[in-house]
PDB file of N, CA and C in Angstrom:
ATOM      1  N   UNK A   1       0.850  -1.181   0.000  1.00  0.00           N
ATOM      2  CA  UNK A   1       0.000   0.000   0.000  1.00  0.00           C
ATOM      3  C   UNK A   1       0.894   1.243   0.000  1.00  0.00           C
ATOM      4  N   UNK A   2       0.555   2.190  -0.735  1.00  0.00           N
ATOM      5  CA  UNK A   2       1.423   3.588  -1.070  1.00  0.00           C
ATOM      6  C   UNK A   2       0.875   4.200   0.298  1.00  0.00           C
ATOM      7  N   UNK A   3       1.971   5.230   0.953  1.00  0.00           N
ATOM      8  CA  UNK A   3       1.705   5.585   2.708  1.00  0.00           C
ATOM      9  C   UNK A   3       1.401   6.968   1.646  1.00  0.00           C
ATOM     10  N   UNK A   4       1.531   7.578   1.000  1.00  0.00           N
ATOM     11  CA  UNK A   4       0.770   9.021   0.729  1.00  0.00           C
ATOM     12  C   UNK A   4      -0.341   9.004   0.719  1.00  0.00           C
ATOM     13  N   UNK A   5      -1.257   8.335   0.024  1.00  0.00           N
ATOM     14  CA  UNK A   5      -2.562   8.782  -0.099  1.00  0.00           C
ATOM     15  C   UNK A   5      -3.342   8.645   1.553  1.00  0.00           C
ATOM     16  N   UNK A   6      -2.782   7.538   2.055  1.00  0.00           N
ATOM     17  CA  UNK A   6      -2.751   7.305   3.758  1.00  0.00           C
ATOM     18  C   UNK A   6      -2.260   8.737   4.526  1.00  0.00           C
ATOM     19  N   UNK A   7      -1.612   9.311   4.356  1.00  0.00           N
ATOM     20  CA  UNK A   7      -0.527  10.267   5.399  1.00  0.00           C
ATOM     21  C   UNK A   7      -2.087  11.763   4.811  1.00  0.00           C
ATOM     22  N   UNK A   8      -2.288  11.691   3.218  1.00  0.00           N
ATOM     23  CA  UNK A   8      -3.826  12.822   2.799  1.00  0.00           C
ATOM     24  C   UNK A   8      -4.588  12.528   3.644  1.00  0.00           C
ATOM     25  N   UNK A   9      -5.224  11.040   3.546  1.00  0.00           N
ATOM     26  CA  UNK A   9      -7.142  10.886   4.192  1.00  0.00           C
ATOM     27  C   UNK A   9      -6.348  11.239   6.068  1.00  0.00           C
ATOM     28  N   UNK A  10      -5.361  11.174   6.387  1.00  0.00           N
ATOM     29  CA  UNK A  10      -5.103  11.300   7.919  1.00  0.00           C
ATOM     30  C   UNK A  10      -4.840  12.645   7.994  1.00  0.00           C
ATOM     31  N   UNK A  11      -4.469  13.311   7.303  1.00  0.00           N
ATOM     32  CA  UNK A  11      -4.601  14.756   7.560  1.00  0.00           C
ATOM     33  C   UNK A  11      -5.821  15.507   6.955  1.00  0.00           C
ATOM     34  N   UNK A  12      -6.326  15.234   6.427  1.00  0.00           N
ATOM     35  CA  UNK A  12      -7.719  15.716   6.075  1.00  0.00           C
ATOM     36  C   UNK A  12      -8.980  15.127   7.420  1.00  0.00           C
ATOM     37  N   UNK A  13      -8.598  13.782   7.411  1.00  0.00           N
ATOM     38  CA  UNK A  13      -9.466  13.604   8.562  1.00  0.00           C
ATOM     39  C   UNK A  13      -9.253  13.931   9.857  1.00  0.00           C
ATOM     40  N   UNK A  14      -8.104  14.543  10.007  1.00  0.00           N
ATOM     41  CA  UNK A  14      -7.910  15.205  11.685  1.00  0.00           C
ATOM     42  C   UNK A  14      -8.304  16.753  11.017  1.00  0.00           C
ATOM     43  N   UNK A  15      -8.083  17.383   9.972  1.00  0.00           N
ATOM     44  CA  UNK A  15      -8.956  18.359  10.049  1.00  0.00           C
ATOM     45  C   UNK A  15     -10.677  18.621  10.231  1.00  0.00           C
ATOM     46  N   UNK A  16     -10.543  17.582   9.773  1.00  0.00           N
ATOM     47  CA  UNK A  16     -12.334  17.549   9.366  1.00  0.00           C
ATOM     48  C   UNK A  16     -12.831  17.233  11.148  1.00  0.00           C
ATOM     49  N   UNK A  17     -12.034  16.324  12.088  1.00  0.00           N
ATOM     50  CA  UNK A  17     -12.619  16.097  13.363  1.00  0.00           C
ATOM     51  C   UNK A  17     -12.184  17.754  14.233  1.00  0.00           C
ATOM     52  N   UNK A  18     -11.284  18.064  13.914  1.00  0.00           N
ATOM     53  CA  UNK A  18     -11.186  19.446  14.195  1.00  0.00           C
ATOM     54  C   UNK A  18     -12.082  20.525  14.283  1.00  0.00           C
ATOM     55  N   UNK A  19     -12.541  20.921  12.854  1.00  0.00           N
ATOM     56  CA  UNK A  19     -13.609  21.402  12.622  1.00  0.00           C
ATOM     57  C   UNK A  19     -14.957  21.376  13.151  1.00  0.00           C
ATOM     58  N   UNK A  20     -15.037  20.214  13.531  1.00  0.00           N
ATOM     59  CA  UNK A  20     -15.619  19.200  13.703  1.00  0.00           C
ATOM     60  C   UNK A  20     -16.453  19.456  15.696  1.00  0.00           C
ATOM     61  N   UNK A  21     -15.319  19.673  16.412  1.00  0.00           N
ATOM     62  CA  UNK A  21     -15.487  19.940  17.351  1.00  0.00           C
ATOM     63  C   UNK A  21     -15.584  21.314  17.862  1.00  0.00           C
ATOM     64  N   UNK A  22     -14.796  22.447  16.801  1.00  0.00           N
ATOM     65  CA  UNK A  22     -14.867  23.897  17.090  1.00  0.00           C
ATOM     66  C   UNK A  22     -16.287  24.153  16.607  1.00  0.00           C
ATOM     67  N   UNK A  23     -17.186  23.345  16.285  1.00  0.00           N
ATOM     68  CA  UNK A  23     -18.380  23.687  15.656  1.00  0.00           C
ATOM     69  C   UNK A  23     -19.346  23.201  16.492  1.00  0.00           C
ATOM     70  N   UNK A  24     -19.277  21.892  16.546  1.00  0.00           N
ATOM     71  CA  UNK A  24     -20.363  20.869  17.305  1.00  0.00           C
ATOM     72  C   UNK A  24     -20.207  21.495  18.989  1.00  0.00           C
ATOM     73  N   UNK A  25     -19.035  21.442  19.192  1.00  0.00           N
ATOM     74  CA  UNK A  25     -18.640  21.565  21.032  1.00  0.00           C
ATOM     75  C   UNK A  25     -18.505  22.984  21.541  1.00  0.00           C
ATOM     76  N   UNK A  26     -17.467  23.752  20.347  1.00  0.00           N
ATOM     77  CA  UNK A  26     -17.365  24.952  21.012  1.00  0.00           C
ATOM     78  C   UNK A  26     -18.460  26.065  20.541  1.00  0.00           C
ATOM     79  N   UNK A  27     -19.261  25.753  19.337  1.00  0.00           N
ATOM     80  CA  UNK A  27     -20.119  26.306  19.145  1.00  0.00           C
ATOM     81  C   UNK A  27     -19.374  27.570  18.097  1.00  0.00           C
ATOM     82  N   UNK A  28     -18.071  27.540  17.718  1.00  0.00           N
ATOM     83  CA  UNK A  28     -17.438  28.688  16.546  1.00  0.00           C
ATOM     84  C   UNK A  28     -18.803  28.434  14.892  1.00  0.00           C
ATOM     85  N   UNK A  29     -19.704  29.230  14.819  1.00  0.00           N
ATOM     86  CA  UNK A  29     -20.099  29.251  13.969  1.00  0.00           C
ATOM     87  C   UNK A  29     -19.509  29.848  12.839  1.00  0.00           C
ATOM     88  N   UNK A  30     -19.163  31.050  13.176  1.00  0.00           N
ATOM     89  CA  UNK A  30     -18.306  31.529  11.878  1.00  0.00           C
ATOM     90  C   UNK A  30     -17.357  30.969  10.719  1.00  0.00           C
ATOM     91  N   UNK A  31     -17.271  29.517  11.720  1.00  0.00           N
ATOM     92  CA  UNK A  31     -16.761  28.351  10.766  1.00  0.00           C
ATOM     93  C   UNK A  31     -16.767  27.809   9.849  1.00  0.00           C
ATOM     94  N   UNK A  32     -18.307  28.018   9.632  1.00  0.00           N
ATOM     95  CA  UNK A  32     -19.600  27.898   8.748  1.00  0.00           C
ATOM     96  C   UNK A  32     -19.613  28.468   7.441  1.00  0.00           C
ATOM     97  N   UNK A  33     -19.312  28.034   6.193  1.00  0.00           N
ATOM     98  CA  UNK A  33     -19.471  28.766   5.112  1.00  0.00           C
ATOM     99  C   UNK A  33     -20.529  30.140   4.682  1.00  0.00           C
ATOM    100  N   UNK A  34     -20.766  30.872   4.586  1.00  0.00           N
ATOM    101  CA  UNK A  34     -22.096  32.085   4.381  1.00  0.00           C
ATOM    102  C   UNK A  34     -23.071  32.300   5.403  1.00  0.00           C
ATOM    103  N   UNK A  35     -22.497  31.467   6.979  1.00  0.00           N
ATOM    104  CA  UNK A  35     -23.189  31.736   7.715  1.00  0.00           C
ATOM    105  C   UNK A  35     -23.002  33.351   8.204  1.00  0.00           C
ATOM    106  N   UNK A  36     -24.186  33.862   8.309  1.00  0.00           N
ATOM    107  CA  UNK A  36     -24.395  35.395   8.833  1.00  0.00           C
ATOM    108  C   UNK A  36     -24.868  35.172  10.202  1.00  0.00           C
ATOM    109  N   UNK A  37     -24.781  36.037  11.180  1.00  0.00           N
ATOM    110  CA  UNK A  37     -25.254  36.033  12.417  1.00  0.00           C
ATOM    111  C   UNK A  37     -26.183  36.835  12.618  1.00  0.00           C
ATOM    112  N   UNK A  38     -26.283  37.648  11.861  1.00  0.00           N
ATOM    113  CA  UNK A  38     -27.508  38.870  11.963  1.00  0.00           C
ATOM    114  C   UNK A  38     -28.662  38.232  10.770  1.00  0.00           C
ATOM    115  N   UNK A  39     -28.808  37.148   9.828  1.00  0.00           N
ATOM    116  CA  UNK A  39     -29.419  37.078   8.615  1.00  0.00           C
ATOM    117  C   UNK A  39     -30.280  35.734   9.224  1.00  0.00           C
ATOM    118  N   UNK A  40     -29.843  34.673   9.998  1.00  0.00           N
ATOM    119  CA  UNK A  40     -30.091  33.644  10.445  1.00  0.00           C
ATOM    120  C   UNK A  40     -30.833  33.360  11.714  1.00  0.00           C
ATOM    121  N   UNK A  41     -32.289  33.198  11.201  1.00  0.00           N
ATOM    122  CA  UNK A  41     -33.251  33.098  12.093  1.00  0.00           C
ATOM    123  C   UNK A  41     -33.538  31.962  12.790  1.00  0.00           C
ATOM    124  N   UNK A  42     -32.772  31.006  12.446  1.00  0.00           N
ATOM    125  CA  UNK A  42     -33.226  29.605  13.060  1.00  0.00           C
ATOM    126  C   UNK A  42     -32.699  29.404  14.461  1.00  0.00           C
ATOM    127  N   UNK A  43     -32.374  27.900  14.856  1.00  0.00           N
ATOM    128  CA  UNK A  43     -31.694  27.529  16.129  1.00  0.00           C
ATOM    129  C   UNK A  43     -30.388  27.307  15.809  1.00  0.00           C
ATOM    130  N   UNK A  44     -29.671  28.040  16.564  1.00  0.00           N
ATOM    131  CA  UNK A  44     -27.844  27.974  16.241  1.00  0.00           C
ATOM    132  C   UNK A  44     -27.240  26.679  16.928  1.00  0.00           C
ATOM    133  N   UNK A  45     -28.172  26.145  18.029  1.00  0.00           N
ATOM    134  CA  UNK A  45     -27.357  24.982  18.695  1.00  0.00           C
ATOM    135  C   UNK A  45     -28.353  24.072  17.340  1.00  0.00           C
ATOM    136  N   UNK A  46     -28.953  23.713  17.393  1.00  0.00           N
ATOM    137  CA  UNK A  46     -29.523  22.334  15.730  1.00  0.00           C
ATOM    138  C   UNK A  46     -28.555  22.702  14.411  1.00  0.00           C
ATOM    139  N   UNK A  47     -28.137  24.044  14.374  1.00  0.00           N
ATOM    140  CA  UNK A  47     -26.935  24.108  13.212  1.00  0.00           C
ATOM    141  C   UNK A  47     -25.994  23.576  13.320  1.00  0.00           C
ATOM    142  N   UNK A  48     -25.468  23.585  14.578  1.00  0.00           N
ATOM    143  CA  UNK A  48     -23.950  23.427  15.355  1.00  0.00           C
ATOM    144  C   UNK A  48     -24.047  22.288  15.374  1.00  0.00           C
ATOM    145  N   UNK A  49     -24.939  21.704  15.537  1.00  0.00           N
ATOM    146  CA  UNK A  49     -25.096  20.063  15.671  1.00  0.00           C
ATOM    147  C   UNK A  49     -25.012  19.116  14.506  1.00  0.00           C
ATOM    148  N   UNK A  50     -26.081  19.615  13.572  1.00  0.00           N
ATOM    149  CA  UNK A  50     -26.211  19.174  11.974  1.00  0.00           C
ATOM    150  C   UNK A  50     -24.664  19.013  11.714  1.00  0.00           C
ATOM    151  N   UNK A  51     -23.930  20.471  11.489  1.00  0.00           N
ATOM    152  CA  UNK A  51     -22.900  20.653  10.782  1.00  0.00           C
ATOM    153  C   UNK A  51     -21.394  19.719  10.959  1.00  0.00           C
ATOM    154  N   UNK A  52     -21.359  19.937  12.816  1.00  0.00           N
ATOM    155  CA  UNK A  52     -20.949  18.879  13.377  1.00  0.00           C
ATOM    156  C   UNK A  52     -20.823  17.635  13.040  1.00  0.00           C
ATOM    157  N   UNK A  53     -21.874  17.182  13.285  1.00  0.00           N
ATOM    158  CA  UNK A  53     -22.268  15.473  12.753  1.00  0.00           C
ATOM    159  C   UNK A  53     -21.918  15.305  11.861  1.00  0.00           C
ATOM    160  N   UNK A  54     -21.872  16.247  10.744  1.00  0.00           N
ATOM    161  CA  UNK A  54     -21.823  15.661   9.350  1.00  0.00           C
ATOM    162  C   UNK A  54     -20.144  15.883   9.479  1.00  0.00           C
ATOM    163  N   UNK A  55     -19.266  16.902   9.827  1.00  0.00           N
ATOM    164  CA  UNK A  55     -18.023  16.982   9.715  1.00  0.00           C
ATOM    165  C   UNK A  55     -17.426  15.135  10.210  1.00  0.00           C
ATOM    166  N   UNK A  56     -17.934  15.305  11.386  1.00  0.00           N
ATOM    167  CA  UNK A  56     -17.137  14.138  12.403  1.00  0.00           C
ATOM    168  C   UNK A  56     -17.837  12.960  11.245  1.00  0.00           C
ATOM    169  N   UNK A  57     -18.589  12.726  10.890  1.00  0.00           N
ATOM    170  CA  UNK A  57     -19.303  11.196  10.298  1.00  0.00           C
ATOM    171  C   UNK A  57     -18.225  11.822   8.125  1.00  0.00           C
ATOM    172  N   UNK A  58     -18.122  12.672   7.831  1.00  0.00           N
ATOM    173  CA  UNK A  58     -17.419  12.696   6.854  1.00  0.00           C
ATOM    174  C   UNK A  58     -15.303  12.524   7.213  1.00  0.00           C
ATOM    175  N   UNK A  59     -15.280  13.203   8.198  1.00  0.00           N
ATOM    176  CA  UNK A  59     -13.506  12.661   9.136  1.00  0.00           C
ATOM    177  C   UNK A  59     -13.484  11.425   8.885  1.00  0.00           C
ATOM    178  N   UNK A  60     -14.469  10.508   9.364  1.00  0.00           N
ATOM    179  CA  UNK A  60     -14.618   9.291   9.496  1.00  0.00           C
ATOM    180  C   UNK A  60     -14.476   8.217   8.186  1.00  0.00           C
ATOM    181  N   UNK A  61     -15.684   8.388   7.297  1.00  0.00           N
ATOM    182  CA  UNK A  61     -15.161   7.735   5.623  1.00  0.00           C
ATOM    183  C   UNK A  61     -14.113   7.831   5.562  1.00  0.00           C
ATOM    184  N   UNK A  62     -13.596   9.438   5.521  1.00  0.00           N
ATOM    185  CA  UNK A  62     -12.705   9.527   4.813  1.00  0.00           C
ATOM    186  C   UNK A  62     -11.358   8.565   5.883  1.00  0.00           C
ATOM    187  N   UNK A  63     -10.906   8.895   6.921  1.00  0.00           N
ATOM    188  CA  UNK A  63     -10.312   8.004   8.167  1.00  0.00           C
ATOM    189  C   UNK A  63     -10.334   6.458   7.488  1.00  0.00           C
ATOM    190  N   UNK A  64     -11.559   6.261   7.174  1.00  0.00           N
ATOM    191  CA  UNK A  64     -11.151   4.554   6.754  1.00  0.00           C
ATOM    192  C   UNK A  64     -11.336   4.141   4.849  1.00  0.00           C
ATOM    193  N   UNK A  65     -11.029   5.232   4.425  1.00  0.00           N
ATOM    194  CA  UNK A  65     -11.209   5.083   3.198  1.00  0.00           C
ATOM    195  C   UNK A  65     -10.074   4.402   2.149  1.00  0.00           C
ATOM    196  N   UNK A  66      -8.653   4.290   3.006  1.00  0.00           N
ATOM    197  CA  UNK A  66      -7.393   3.775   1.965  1.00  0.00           C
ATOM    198  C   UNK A  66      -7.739   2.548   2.825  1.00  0.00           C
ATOM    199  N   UNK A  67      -8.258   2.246   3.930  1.00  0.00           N
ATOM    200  CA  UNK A  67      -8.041   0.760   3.988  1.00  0.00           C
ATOM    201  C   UNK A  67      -9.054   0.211   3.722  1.00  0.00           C
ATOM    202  N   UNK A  68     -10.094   0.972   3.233  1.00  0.00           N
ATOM    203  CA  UNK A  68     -11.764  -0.012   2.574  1.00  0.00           C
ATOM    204  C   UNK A  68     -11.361   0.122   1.048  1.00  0.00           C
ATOM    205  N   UNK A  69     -10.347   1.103   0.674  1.00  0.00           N
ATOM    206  CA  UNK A  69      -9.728   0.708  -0.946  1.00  0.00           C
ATOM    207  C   UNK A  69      -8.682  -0.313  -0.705  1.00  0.00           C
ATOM    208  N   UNK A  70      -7.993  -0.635  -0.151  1.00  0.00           N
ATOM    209  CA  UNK A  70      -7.438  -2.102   0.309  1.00  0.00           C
ATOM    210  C   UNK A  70      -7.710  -3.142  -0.223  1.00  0.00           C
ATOM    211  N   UNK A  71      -9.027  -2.959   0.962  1.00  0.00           N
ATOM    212  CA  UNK A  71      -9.899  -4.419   1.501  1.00  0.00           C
ATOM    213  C   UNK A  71     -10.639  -4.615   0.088  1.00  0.00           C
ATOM    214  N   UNK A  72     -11.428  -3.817  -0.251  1.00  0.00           N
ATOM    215  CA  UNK A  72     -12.761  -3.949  -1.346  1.00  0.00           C
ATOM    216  C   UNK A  72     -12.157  -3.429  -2.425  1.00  0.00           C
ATOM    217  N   UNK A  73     -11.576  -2.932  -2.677  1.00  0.00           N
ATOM    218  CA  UNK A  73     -11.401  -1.972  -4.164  1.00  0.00           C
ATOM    219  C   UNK A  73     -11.664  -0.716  -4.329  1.00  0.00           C
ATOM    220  N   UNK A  74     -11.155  -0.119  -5.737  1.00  0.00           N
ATOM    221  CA  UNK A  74     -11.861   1.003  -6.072  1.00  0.00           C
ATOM    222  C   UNK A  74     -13.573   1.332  -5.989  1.00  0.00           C
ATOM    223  N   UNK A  75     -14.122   0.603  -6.089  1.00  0.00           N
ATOM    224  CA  UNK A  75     -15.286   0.861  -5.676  1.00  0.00           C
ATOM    225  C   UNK A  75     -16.109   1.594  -4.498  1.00  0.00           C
ATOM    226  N   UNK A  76     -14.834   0.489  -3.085  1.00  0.00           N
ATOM    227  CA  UNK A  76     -15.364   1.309  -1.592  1.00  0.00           C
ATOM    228  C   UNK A  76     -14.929   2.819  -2.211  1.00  0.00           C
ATOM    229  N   UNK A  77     -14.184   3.722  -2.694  1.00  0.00           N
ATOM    230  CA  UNK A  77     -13.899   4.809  -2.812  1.00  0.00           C
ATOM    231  C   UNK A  77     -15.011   5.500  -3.633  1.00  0.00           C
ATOM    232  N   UNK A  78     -16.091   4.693  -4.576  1.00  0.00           N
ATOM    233  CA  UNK A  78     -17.068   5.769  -5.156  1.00  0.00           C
ATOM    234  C   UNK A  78     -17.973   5.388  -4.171  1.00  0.00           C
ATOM    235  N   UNK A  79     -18.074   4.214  -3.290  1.00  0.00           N
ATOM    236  CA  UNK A  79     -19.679   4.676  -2.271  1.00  0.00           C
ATOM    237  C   UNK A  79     -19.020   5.472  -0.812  1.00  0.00           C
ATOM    238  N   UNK A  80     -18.320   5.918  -0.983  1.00  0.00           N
ATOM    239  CA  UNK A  80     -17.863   6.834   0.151  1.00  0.00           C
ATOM    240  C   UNK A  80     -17.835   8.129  -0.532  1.00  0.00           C
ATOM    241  N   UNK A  81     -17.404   8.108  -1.744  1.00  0.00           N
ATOM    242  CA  UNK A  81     -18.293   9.708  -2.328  1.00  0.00           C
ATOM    243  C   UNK A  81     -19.177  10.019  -2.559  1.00  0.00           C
ATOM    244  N   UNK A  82     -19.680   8.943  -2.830  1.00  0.00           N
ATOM    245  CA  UNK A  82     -21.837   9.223  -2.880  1.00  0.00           C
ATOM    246  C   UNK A  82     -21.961   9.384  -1.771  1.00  0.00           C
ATOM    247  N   UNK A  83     -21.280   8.623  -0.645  1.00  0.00           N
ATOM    248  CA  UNK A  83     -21.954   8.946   0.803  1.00  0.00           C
ATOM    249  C   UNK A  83     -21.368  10.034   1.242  1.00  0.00           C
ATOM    250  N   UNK A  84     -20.483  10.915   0.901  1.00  0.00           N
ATOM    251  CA  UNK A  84     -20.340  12.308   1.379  1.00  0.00           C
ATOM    252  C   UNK A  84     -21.140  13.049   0.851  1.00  0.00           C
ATOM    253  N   UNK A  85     -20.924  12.921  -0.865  1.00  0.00           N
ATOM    254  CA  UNK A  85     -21.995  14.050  -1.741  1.00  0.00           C
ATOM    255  C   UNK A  85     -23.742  14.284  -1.380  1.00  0.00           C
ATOM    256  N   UNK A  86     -24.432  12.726  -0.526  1.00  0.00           N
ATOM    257  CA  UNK A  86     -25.856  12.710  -0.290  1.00  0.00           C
ATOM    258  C   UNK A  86     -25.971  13.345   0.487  1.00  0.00           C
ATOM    259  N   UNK A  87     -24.816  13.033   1.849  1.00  0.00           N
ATOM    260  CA  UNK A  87     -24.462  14.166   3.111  1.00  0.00           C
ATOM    261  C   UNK A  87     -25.151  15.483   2.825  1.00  0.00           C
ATOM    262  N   UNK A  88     -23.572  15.962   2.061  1.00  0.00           N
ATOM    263  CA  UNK A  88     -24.174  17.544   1.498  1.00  0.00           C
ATOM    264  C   UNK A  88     -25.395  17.921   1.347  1.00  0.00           C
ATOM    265  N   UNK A  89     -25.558  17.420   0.205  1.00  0.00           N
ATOM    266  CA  UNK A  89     -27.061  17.214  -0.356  1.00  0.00           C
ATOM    267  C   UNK A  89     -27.904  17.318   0.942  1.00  0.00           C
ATOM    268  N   UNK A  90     -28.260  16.724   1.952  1.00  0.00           N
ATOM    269  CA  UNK A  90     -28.880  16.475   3.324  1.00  0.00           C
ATOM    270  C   UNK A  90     -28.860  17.644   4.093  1.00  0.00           C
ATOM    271  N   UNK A  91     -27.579  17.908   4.020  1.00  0.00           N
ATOM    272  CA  UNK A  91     -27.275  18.704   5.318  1.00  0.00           C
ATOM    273  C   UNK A  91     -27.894  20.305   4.647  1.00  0.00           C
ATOM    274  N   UNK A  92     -27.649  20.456   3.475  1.00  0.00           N
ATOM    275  CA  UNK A  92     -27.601  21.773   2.422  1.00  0.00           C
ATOM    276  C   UNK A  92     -29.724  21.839   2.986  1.00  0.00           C
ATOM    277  N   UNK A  93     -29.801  21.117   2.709  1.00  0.00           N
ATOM    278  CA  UNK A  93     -31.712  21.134   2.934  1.00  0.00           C
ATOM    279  C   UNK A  93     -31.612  21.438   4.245  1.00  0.00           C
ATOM    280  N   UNK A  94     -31.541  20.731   4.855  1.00  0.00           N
ATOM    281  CA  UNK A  94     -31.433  20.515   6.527  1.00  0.00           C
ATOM    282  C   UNK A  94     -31.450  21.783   7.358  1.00  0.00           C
ATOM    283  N   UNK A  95     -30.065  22.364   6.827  1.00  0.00           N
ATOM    284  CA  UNK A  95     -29.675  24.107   6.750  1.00  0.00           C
ATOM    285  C   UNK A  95     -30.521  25.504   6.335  1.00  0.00           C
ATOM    286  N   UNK A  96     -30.994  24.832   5.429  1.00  0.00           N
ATOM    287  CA  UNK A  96     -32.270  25.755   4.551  1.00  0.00           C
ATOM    288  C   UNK A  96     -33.128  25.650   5.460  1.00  0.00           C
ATOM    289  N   UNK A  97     -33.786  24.412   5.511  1.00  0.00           N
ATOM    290  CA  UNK A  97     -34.984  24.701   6.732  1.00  0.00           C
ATOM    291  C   UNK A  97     -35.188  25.169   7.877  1.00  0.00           C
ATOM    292  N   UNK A  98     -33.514  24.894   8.760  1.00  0.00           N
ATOM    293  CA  UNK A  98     -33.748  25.307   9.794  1.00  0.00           C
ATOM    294  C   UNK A  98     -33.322  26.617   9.647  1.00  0.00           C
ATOM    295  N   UNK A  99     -32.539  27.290   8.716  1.00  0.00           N
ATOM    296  CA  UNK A  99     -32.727  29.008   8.199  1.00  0.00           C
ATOM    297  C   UNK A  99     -33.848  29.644   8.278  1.00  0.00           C
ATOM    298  N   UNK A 100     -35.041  29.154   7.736  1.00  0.00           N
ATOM    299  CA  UNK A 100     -36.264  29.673   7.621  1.00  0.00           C
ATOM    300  C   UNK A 100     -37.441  29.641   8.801  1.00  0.00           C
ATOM    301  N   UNK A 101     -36.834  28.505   9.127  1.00  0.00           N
ATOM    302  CA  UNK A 101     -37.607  28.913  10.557  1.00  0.00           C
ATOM    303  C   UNK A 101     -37.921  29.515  11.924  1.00  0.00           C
ATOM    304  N   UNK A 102     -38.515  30.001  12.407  1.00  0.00           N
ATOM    305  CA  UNK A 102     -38.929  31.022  13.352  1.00  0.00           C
ATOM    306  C   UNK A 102     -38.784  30.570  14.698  1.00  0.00           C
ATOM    307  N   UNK A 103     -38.105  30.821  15.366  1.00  0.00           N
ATOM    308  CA  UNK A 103     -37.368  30.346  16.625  1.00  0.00           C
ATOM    309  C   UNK A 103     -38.345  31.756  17.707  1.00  0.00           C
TER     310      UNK A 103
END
């Protein structure tokens, strides 16, 4: 097994748990891509949480992704990008709704 693409998903995935926790734990929203603080009417702790989850559960694929290309093949590597991209997809709605709603 080549240790680079290993030494990427391990530094990407300690960023991503990073992120991960300045968001979910410490509550740094500004972390947040186009998040505004004055524009955003929803609940900031269900954001912090959403965004969270999805960081720490995307750290994670990615964390075991050169050794599920190992084990299984190129393949484990396209259902771990569908399963980030649906994420998005999820979380992007998720975000919207709880934007719009009236707290």
């Amino acid at each position: 097994m080549n240790i680079g693409p290993v030494i990427a998903c391990l530094f990407t995935s300690a960023l991503l748990f990073l992120f991960s926790y300045l968001i979910w734990k410490k509550r740094e929203l500004t972390l947040i891509a186009g998040f505004n603080e004055n524009t955003f009417r929803g609940d900031k702790n269900k954001l912090a949480n959403a965004v969270g989850l999805f960081l720490m559960t995307s750290g994670v694929l990615i964390l075991i992704l050169p050794l599920s290309i190992g084990i299984v093949g190129l393949i484990a590597g396209q259902v771990i990008s569908i399963l980030i991209i649906l994420g998005i997809v999820i979380l992007v709605f998720y975000v919207n709704r709880l934007s719009k709603s009236v707290t």
